[in-house]
C-alpha atoms as a PDB file:
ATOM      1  CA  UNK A   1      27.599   1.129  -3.551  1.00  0.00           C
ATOM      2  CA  UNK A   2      28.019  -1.440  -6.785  1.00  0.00           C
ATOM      3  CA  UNK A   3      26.011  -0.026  -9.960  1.00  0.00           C
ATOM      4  CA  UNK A   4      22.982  -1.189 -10.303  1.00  0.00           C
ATOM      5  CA  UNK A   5      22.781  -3.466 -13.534  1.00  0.00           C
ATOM      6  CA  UNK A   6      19.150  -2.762 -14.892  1.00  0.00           C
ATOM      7  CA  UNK A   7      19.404  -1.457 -18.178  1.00  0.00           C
ATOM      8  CA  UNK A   8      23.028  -2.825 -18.804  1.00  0.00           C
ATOM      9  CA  UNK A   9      24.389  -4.780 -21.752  1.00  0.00           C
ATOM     10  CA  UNK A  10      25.658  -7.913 -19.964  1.00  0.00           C
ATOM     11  CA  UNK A  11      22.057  -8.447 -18.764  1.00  0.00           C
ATOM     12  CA  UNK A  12      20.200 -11.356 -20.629  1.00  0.00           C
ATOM     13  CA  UNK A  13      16.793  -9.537 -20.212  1.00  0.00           C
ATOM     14  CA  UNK A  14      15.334  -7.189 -22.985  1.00  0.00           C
ATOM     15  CA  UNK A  15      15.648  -3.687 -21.881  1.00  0.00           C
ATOM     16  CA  UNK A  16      11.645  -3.397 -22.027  1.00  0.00           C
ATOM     17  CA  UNK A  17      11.363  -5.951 -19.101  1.00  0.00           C
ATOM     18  CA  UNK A  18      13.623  -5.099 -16.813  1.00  0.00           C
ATOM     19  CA  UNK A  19      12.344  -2.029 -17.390  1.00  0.00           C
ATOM     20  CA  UNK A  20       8.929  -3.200 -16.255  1.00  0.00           C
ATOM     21  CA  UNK A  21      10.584  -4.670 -13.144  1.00  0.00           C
ATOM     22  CA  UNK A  22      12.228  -1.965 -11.795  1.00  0.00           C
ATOM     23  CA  UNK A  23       9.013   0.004 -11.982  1.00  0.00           C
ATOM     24  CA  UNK A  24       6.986  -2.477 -10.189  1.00  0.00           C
ATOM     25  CA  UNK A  25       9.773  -2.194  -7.653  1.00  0.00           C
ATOM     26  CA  UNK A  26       9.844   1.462  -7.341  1.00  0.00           C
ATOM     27  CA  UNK A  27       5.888   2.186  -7.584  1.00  0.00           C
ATOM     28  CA  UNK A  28       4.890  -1.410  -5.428  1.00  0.00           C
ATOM     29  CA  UNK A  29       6.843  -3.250  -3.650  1.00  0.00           C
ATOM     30  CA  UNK A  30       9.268  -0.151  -1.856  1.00  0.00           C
ATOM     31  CA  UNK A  31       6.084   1.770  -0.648  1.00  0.00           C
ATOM     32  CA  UNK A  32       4.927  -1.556   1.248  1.00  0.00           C
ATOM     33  CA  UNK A  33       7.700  -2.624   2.895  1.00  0.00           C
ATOM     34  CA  UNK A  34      10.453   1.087   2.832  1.00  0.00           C
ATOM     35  CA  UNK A  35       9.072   1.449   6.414  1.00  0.00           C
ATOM     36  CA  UNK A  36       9.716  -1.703   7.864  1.00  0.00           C
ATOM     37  CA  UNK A  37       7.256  -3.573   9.784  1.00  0.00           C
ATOM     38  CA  UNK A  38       5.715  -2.945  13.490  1.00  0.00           C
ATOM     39  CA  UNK A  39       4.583  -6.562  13.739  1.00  0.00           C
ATOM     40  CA  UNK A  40       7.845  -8.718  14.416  1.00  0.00           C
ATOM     41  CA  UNK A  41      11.326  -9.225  13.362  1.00  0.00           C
ATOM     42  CA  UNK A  42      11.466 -11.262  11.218  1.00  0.00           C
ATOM     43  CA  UNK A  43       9.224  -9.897   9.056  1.00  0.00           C
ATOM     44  CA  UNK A  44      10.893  -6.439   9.001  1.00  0.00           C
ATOM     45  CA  UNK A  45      14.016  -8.142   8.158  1.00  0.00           C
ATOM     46  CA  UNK A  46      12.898 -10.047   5.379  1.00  0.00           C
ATOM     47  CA  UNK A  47      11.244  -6.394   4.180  1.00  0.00           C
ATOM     48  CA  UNK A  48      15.089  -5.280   4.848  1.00  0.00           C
ATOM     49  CA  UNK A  49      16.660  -7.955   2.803  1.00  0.00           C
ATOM     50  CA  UNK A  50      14.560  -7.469  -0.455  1.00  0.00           C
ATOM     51  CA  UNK A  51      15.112  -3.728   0.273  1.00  0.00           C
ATOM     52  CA  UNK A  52      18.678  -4.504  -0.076  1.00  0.00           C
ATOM     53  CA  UNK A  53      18.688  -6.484  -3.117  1.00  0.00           C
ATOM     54  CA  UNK A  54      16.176  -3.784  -4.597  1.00  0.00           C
ATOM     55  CA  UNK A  55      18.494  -0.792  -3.954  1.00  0.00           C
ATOM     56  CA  UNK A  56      21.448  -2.296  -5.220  1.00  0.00           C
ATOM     57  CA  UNK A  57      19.588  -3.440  -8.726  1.00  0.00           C
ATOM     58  CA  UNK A  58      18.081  -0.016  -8.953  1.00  0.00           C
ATOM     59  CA  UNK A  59      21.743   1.733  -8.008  1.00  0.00           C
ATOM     60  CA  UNK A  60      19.409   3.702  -5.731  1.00  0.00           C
ATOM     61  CA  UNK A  61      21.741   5.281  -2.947  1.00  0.00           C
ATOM     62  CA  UNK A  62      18.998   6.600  -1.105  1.00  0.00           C
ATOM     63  CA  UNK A  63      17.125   3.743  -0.749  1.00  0.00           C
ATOM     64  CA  UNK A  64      20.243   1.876   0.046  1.00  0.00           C
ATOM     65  CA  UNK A  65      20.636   4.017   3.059  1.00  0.00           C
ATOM     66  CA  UNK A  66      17.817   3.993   4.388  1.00  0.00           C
ATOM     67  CA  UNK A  67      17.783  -0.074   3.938  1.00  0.00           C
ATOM     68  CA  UNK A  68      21.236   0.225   5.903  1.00  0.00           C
ATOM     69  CA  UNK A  69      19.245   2.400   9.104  1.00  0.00           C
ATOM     70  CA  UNK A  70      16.703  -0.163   9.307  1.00  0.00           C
ATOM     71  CA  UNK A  71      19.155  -2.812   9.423  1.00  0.00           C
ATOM     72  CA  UNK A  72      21.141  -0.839  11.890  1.00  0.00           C
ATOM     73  CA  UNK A  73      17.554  -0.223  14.210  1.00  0.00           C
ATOM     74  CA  UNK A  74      16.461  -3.755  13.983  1.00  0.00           C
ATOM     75  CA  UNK A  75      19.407  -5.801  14.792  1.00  0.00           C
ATOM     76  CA  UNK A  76      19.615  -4.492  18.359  1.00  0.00           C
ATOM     77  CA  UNK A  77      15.791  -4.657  19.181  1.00  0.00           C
ATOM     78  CA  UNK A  78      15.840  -8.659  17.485  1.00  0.00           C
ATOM     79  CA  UNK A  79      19.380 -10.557  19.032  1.00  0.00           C
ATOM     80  CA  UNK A  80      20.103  -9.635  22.832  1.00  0.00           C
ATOM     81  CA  UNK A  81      23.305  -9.329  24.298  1.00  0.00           C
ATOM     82  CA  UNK A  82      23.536  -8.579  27.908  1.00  0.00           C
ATOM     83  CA  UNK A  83      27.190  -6.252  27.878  1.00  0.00           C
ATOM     84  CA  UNK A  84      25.176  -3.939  26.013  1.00  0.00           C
ATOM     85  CA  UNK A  85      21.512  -4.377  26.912  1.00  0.00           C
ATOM     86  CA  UNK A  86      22.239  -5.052  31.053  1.00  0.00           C
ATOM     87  CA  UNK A  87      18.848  -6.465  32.262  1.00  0.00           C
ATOM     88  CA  UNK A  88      16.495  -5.541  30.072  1.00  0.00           C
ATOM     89  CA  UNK A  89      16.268  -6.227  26.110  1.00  0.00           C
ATOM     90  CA  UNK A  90      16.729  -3.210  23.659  1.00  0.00           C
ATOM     91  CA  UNK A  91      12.956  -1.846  22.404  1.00  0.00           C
ATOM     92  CA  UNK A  92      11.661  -2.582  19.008  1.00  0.00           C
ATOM     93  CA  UNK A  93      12.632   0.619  16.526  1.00  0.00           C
ATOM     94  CA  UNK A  94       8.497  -0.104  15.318  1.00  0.00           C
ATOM     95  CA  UNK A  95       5.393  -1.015  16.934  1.00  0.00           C
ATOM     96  CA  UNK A  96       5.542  -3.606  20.256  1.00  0.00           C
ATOM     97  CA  UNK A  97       7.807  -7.010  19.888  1.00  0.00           C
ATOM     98  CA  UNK A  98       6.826  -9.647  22.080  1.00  0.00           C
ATOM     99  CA  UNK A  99       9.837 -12.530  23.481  1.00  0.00           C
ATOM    100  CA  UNK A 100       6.988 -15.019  23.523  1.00  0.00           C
ATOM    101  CA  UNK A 101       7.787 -16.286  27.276  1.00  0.00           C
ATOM    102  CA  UNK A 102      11.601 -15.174  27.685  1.00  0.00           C
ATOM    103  CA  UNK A 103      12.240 -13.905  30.827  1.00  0.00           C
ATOM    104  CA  UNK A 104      15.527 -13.666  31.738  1.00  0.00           C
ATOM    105  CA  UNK A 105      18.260 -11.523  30.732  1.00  0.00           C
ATOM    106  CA  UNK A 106      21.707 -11.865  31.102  1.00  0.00           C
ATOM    107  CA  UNK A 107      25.091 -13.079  30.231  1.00  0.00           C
ATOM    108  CA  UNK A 108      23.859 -16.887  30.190  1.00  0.00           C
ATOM    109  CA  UNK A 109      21.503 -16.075  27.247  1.00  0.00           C
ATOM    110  CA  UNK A 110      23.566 -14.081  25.578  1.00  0.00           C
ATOM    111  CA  UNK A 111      22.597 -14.807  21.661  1.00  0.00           C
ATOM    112  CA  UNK A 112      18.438 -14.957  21.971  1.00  0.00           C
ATOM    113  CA  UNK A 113      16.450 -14.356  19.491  1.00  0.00           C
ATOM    114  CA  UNK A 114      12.954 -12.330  20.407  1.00  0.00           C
ATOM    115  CA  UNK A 115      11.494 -14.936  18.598  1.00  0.00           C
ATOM    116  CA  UNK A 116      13.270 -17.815  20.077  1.00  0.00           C
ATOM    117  CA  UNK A 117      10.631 -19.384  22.362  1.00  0.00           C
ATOM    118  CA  UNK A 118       8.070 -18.377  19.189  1.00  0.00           C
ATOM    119  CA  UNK A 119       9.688 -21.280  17.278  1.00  0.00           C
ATOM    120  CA  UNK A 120      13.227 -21.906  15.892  1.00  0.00           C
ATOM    121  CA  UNK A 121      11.574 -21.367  12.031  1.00  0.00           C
ATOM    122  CA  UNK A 122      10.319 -17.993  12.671  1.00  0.00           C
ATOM    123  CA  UNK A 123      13.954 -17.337  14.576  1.00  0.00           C
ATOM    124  CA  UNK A 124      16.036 -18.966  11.172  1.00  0.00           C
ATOM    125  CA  UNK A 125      13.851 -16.541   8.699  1.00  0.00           C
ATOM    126  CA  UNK A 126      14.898 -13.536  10.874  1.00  0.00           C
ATOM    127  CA  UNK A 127      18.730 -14.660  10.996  1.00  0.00           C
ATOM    128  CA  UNK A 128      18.824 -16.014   7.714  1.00  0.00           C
ATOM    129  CA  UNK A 129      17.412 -12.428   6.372  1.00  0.00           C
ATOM    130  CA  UNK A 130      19.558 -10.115   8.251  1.00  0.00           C
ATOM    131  CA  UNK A 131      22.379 -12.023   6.957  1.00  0.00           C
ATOM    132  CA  UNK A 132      21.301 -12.075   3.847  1.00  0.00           C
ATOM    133  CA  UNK A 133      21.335  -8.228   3.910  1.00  0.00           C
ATOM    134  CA  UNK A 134      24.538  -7.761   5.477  1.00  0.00           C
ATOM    135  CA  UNK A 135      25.878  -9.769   3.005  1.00  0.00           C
ATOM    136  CA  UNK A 136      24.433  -7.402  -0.255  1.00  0.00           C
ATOM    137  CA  UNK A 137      26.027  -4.403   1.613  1.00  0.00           C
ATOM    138  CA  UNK A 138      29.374  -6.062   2.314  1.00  0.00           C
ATOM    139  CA  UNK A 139      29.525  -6.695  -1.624  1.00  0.00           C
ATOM    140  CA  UNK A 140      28.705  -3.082  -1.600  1.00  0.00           C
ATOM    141  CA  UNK A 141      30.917  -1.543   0.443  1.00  0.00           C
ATOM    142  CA  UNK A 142      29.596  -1.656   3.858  1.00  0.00           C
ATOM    143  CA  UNK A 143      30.447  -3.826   7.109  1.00  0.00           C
ATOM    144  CA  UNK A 144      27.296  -4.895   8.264  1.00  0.00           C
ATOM    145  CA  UNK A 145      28.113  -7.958   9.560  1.00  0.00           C
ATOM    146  CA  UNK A 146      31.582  -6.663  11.111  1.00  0.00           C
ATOM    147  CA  UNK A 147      29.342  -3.941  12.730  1.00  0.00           C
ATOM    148  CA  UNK A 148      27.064  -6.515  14.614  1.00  0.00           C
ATOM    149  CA  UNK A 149      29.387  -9.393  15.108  1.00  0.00           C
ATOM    150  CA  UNK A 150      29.280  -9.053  19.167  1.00  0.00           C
ATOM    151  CA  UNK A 151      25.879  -9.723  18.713  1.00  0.00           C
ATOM    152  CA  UNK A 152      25.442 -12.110  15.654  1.00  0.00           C
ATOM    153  CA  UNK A 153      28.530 -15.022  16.805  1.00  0.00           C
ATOM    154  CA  UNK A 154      26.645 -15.631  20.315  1.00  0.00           C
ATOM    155  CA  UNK A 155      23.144 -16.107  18.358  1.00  0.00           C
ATOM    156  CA  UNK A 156      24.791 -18.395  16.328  1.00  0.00           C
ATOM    157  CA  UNK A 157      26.309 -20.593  18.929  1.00  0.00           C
ATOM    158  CA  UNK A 158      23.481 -20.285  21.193  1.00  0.00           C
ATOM    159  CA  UNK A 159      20.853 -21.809  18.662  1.00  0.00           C
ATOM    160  CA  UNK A 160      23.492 -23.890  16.987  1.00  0.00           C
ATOM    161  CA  UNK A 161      23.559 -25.393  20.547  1.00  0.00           C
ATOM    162  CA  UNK A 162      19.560 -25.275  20.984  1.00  0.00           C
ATOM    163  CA  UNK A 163      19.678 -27.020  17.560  1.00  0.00           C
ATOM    164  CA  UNK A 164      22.306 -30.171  18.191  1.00  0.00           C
ATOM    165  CA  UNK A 165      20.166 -30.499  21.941  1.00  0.00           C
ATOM    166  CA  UNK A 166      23.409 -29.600  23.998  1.00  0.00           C
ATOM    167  CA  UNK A 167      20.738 -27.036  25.681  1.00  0.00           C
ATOM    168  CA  UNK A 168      17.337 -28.506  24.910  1.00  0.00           C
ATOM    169  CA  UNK A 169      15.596 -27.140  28.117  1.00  0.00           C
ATOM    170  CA  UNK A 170      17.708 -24.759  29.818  1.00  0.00           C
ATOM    171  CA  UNK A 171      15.566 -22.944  32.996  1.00  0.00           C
ATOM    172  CA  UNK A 172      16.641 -20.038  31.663  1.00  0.00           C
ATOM    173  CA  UNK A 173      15.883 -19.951  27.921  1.00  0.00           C
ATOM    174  CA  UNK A 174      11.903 -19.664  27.538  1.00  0.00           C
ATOM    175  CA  UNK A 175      11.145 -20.185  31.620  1.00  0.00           C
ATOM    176  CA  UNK A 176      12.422 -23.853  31.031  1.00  0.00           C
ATOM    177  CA  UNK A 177       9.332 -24.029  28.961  1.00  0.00           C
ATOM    178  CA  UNK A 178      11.678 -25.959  25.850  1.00  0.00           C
ATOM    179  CA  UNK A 179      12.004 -24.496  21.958  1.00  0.00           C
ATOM    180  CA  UNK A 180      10.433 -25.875  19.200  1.00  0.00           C
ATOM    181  CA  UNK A 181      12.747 -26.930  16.463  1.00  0.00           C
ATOM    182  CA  UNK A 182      13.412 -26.685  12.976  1.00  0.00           C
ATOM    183  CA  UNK A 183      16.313 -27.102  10.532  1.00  0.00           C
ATOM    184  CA  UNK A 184      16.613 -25.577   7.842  1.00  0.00           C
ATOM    185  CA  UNK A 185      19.675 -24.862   5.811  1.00  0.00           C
ATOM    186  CA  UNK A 186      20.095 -21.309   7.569  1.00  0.00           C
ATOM    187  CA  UNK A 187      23.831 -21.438   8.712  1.00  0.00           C
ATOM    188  CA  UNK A 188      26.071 -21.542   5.746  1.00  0.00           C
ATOM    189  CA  UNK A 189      26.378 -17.623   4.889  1.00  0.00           C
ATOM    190  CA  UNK A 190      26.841 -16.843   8.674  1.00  0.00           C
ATOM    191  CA  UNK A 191      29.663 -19.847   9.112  1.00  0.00           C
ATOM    192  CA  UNK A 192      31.694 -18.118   6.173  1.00  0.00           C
ATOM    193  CA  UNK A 193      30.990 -14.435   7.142  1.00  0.00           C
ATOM    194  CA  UNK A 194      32.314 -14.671  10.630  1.00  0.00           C
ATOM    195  CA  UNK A 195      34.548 -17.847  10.598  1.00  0.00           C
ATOM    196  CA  UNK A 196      36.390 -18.527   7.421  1.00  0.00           C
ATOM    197  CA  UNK A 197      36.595 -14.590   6.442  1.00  0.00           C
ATOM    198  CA  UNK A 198      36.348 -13.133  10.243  1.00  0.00           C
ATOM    199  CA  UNK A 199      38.583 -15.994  12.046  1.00  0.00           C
ATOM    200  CA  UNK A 200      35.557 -16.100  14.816  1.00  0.00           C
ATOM    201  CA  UNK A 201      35.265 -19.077  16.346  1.00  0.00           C
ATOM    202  CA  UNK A 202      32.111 -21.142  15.703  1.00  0.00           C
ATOM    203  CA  UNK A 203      32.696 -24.899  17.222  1.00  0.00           C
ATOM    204  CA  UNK A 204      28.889 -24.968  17.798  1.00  0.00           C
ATOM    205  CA  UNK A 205      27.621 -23.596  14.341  1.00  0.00           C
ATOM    206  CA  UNK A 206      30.252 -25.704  12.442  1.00  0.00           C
ATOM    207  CA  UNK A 207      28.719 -28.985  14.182  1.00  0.00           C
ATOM    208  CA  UNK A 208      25.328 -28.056  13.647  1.00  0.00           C
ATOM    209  CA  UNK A 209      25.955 -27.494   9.624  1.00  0.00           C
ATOM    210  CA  UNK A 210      27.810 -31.174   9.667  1.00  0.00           C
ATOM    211  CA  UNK A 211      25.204 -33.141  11.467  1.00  0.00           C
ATOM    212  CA  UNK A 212      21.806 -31.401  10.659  1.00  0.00           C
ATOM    213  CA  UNK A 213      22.086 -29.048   7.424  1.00  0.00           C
ATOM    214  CA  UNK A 214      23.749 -31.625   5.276  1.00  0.00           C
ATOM    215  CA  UNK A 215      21.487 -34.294   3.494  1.00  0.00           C
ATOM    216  CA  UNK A 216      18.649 -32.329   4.059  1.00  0.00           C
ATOM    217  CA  UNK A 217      15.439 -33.730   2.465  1.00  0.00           C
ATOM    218  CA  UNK A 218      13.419 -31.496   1.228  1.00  0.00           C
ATOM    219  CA  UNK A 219      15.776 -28.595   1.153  1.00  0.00           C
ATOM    220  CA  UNK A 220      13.078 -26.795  -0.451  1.00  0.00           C
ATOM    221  CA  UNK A 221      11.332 -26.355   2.218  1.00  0.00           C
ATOM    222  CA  UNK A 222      13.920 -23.638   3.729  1.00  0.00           C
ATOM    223  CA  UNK A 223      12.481 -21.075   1.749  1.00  0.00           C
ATOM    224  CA  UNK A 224      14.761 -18.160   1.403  1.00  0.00           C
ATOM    225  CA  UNK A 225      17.727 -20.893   3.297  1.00  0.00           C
ATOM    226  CA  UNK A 226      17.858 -23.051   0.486  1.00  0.00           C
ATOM    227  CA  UNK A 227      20.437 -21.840  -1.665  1.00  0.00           C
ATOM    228  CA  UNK A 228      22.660 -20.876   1.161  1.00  0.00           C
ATOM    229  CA  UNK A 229      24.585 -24.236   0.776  1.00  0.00           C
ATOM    230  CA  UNK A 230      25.066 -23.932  -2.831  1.00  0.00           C
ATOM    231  CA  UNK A 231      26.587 -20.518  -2.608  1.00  0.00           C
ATOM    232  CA  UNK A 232      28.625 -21.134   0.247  1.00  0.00           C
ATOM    233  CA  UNK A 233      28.513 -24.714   1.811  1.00  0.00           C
ATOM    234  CA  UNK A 234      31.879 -25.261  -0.181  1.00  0.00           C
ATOM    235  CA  UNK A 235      33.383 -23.234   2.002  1.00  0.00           C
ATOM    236  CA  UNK A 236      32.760 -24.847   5.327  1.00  0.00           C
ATOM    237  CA  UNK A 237      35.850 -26.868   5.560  1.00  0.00           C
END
């Protein structure tokens, strides 16, 4: 992994304070979220994402490592595919993980979220934050995002599709009960990861980030999403 750049002489912070933050790192904020979470996914993958940033900072290989089996436990238990999950979703690594209403399982869902039929915003902080992560250990070294492509393209396209309404209602997404939407700018970061550097093939995903992520009005309200065009919107076509 990268060095981490606390205590360098290119940073523009005084010694002293970054310093200070690297111990409130190490002696707060890693105890309370190291072990990920047993409440939901996207919650344990935001705890993963800071994690990542953290170890990296901190050139802490341990922590790094263990950020990269959390990542590796999560992913599986959070985005189902059926050719390697057959009929039944893979269990959460932590605690109990509810699909709020998502009952079928197979190749025609191929993509779902666990918290799809929650809401799409809970499903984009999730996605957003595992690719967020993969991204930090891809600039470190480490494939992340090749690793869990099979899984990661189909989630794309299938909420890229839930999000331009070519599968509003589907009987089998959420018992035909519909999915509430949201749009925030989540896409970018995934759209260069696995089409303009993996040559994957993302009609669906490239459509959505045209017609719904661009002109965004309060892009602000996306949270961790809304630099994602900034860094890599550029890059779309």
């Amino acid at each position: 992994m990268a060095h981490g750049r606390a205590g360098t002489d290119t940073s523009p912070w005084a010694a002293a304070d970054q310093a200070a933050l690297v111990a409130m790192w190490r002696n707060v904020t890693v105890p309370l979220i190291r072990h990920g979470s047993t409440f939901n996914g996207n919650w344990e993958l935001s705890m993963i994402d800071a994690l990542a940033g953290i170890s990296v900072y901190t050139a802490d290989a341990a922590l790094f490592n263990q950020t990269l089996s959390l990542w590796r436990q999560r992913l599986p238990a959070y985005f189902y595919l059926h050719a390697l999950d057959g009929p039944k979703p893979v269990p959460p690594p932590r605690g109990r993980q509810s699909w709020h209403g998502q009952a079928t399982f197979n190749a025609s869902v191929d993509g779902v979220c666990a918290e799809t039929c929650r809401d799409l915003m809970h499903t984009h902080y999730g996605m957003a934050s595992a690719l967020y992560a993969a991204e930090t250990a891809g600039l470190n070294g480490v494939d992340l995002r090749g690793e869990m492509a099979p899984r990661l393209v189909p989630a794309l396209e299938f909420h890229a599709r839930l999000l331009l309404n070519l599968a509003a209602a589907p009987a089998d997404v959420c018992a035909g009960a519909g999915v509430t939407l949201a749009y925030p700018p989540t896409f970018d970061v995934a759209y260069d990861q696995y089409a303009r550097r993996g040559n994957a093939s993302l009609p669906f995903t490239k459509q959505h980030i045209a017609k719904n992520m661009r002109g965004i009005a309060d892009p602000a309200a996306g949270h961790v999403f809304v630099y994602q065009s900034l860094t890599h919107g550029g890059l779309l076509w």
